[in-house]
N, C-alpha and C. Protein backbone atom coordinates (compact mmCIF):
# COMPACT_ATOMS: atom_id res chain seq x y z
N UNK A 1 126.84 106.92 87.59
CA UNK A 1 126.94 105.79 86.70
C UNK A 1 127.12 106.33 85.29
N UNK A 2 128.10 106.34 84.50
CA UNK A 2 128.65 106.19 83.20
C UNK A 2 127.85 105.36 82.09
N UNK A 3 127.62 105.43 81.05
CA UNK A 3 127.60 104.49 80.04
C UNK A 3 128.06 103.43 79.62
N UNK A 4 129.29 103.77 80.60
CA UNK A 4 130.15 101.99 80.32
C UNK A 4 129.76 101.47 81.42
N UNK A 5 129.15 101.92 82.71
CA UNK A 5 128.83 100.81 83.21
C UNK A 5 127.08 99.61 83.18
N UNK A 6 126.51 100.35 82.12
CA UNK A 6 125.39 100.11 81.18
C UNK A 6 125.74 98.15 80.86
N UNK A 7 126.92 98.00 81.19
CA UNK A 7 126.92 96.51 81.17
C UNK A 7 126.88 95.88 82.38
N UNK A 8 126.66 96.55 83.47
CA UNK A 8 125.99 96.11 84.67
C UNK A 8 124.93 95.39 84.84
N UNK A 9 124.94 94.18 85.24
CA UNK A 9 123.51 93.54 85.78
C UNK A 9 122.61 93.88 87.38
N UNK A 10 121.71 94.16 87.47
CA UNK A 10 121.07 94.22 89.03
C UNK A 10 120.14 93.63 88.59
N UNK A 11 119.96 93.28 90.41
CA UNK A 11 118.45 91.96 90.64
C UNK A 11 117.73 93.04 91.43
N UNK A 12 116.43 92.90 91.78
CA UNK A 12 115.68 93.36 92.65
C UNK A 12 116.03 92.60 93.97
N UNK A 13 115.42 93.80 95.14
CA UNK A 13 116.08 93.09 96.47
C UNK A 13 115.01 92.22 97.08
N UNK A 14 114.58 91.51 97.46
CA UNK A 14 113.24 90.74 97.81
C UNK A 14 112.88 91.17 99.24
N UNK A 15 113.35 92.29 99.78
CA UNK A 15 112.29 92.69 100.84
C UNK A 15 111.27 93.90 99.90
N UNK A 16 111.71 93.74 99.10
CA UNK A 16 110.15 94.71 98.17
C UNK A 16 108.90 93.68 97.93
N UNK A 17 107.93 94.62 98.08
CA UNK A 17 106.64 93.86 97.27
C UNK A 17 106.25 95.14 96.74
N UNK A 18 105.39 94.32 95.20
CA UNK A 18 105.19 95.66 93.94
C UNK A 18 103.56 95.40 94.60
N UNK A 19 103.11 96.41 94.14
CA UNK A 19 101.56 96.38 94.27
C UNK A 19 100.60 97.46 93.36
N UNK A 20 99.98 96.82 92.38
CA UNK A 20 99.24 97.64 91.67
C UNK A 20 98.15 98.40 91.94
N UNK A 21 97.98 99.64 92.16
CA UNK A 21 96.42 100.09 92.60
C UNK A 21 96.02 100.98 91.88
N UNK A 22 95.39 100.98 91.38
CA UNK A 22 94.63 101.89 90.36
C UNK A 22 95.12 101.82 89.27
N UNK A 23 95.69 100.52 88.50
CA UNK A 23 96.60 100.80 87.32
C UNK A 23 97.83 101.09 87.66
N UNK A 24 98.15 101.69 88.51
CA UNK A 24 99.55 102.43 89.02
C UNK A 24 100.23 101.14 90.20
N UNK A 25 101.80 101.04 89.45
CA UNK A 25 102.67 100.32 90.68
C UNK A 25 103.37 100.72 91.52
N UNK A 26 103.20 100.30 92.65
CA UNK A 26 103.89 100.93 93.76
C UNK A 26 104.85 99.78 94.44
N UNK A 27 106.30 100.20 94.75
CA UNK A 27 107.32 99.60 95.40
C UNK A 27 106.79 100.00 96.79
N UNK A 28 106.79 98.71 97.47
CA UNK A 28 107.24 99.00 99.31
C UNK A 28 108.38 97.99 99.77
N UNK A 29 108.97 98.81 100.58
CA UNK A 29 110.40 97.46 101.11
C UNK A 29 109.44 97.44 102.74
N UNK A 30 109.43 95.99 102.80
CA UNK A 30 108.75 95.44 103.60
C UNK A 30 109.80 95.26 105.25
N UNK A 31 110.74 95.68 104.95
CA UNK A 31 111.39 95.88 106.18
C UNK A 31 112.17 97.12 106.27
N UNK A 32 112.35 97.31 107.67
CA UNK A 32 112.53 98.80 108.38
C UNK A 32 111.51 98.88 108.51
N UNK A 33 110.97 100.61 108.84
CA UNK A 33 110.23 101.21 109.66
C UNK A 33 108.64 101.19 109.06
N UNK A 34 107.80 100.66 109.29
CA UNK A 34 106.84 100.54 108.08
C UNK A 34 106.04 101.73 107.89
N UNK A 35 106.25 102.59 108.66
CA UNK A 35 105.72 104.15 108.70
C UNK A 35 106.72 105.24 107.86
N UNK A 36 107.40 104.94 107.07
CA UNK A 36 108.70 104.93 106.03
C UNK A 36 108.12 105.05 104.91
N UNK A 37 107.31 106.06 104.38
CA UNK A 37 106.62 106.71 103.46
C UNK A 37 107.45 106.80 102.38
N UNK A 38 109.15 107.57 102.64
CA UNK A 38 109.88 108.23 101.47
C UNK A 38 110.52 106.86 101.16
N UNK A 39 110.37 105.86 101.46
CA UNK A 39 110.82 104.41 100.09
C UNK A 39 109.53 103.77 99.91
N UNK A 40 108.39 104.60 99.41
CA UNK A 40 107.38 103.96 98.48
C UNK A 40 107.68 104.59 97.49
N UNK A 41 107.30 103.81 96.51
CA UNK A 41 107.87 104.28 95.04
C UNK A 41 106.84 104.29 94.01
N UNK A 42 106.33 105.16 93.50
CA UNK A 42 104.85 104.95 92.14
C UNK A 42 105.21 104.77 91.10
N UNK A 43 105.43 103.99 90.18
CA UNK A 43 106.16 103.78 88.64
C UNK A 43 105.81 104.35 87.90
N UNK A 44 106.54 104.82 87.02
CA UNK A 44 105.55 105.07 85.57
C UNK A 44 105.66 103.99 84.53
N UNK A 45 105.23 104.07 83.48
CA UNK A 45 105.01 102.74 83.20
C UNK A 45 106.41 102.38 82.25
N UNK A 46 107.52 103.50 81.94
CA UNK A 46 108.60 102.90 81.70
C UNK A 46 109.51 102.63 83.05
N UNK A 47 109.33 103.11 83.90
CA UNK A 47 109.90 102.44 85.52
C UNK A 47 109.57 100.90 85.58
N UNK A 48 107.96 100.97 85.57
CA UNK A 48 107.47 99.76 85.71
C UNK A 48 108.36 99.11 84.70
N UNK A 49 108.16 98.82 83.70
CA UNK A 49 109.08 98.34 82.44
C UNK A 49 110.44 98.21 83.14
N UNK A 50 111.38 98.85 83.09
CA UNK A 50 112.79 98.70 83.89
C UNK A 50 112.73 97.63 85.16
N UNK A 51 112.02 97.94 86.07
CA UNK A 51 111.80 97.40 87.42
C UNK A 51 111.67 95.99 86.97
N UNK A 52 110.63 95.76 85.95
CA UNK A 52 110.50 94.08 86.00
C UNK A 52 111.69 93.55 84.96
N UNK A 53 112.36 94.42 83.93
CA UNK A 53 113.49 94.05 83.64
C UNK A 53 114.85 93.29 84.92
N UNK A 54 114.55 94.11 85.91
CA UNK A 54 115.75 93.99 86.63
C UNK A 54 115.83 92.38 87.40
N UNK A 55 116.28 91.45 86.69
CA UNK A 55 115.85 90.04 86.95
C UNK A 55 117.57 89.22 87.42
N UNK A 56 118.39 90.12 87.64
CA UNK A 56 119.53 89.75 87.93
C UNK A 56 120.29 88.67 86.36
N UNK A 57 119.52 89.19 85.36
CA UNK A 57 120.16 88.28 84.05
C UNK A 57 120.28 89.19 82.55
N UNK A 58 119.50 90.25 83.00
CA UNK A 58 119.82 91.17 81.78
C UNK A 58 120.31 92.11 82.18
N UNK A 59 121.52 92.78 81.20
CA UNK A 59 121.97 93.99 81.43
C UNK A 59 121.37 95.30 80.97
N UNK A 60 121.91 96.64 81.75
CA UNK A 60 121.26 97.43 81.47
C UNK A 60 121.46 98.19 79.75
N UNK A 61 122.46 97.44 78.60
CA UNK A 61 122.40 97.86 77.80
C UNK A 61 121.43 96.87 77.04
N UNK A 62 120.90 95.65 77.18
CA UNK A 62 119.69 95.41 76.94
C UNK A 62 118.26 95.99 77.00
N UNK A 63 118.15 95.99 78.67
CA UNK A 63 117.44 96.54 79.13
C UNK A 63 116.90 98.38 78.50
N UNK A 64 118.09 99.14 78.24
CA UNK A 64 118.09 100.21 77.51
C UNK A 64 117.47 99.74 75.89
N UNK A 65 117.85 99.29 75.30
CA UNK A 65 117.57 98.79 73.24
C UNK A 65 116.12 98.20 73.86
N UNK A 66 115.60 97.56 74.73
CA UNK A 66 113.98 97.02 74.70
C UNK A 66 113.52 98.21 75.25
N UNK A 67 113.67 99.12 76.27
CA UNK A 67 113.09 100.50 76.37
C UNK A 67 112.76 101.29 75.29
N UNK A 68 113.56 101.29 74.37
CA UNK A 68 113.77 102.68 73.22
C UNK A 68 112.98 101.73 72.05
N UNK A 69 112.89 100.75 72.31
CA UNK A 69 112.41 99.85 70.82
C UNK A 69 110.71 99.99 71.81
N UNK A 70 110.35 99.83 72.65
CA UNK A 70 108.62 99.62 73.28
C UNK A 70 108.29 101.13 73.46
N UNK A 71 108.97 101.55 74.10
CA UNK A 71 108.22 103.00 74.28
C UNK A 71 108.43 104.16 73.41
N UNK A 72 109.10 103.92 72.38
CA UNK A 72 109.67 104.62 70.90
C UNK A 72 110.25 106.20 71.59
N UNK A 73 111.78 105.77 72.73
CA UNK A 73 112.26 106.87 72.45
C UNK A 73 113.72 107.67 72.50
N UNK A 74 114.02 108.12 72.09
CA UNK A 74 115.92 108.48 71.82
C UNK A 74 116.28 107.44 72.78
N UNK A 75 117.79 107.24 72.64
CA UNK A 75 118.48 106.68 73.21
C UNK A 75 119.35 107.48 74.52
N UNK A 76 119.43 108.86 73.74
CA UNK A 76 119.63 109.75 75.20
C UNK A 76 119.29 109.77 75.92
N UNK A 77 118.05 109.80 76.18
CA UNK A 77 116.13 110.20 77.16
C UNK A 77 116.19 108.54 77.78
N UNK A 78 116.60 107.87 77.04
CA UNK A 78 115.70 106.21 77.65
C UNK A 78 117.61 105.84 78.44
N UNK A 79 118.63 106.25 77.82
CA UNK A 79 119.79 106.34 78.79
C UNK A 79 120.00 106.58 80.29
N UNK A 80 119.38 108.44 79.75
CA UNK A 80 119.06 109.22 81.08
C UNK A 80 118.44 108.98 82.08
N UNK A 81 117.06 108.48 81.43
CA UNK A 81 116.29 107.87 82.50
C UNK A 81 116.60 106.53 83.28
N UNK A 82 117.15 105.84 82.63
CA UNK A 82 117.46 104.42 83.16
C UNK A 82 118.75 104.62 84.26
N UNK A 83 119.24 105.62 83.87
CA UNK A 83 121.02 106.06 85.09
C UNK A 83 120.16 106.56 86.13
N UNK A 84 118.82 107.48 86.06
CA UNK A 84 118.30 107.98 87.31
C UNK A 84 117.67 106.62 88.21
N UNK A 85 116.96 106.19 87.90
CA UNK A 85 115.91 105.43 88.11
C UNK A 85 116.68 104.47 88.99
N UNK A 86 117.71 104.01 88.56
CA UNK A 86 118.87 102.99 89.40
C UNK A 86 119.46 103.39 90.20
N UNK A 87 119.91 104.96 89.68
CA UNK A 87 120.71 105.48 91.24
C UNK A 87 119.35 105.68 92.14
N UNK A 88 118.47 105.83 91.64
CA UNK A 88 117.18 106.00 92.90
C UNK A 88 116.94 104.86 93.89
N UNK A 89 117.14 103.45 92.99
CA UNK A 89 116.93 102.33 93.01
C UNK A 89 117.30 102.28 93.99
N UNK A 90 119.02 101.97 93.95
CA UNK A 90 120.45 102.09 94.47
C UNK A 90 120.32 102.64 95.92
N UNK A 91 119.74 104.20 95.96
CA UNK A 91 119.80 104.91 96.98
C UNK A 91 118.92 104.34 98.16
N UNK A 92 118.13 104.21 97.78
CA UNK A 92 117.16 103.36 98.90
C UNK A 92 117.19 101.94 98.66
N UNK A 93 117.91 101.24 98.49
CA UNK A 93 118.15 99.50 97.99
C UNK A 93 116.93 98.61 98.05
N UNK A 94 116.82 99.55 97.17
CA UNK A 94 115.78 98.35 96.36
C UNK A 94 116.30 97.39 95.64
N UNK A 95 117.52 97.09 95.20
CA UNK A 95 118.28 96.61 94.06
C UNK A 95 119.75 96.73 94.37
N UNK A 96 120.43 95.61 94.23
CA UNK A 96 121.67 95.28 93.83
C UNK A 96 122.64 95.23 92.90
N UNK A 97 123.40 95.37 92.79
CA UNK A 97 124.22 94.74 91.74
C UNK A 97 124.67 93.72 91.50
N UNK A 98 124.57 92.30 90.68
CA UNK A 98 124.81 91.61 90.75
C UNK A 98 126.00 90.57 90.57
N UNK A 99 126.05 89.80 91.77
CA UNK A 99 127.75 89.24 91.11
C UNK A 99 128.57 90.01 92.12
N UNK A 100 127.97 91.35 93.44
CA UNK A 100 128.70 91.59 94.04
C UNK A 100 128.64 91.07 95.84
């Protein structure tokens, strides 16, 4: 994923449920194999931040300017991170793209 495609919207997929434990959020997709350890997901708390961004109505160059403006940091780093985090997303579908 490119920078130009930073005008992309994604929704979350609704076989996830988030679940907080210990302070810490954790993604599970509630279907497939439920013994399927490698798609639990632990956030950090700018994940967390992104994740509940992803509402199928903001884009990710929004989503990027409220990252770098809350967690005070470059635009490179809060870029970088936001292209990983989605292709992670992406890879185990947790998340869509929307509109497709």
């Amino acid at each position: 994923m490119d920078s130009g495609n930073f005008d992309k919207v994604f929704i979350r997929n609704g076989d996830v449920i988030s679940r907080k434990i210990a302070g810490e959020l954790f993604l599970v997709p509630v279907k497939g194999k439920i013994a399927d350890m490698e798609k639990i997901f632990a956030l950090t708390a700018v994940a967390e931040y992104i994740w509940d961004s992803l509402d199928g109505r903001k884009n990710l160059n929004e989503i990027l300017n409220k990252v770098m403006d809350r967690f005070d940091v470059e635009h490179e780093q809060a870029e970088s991170d936001i292209r990983e985090f989605i292709m992670e997303l992406m890879g185990a579908g947790l998340i869509a793209e929307e509109g497709i």
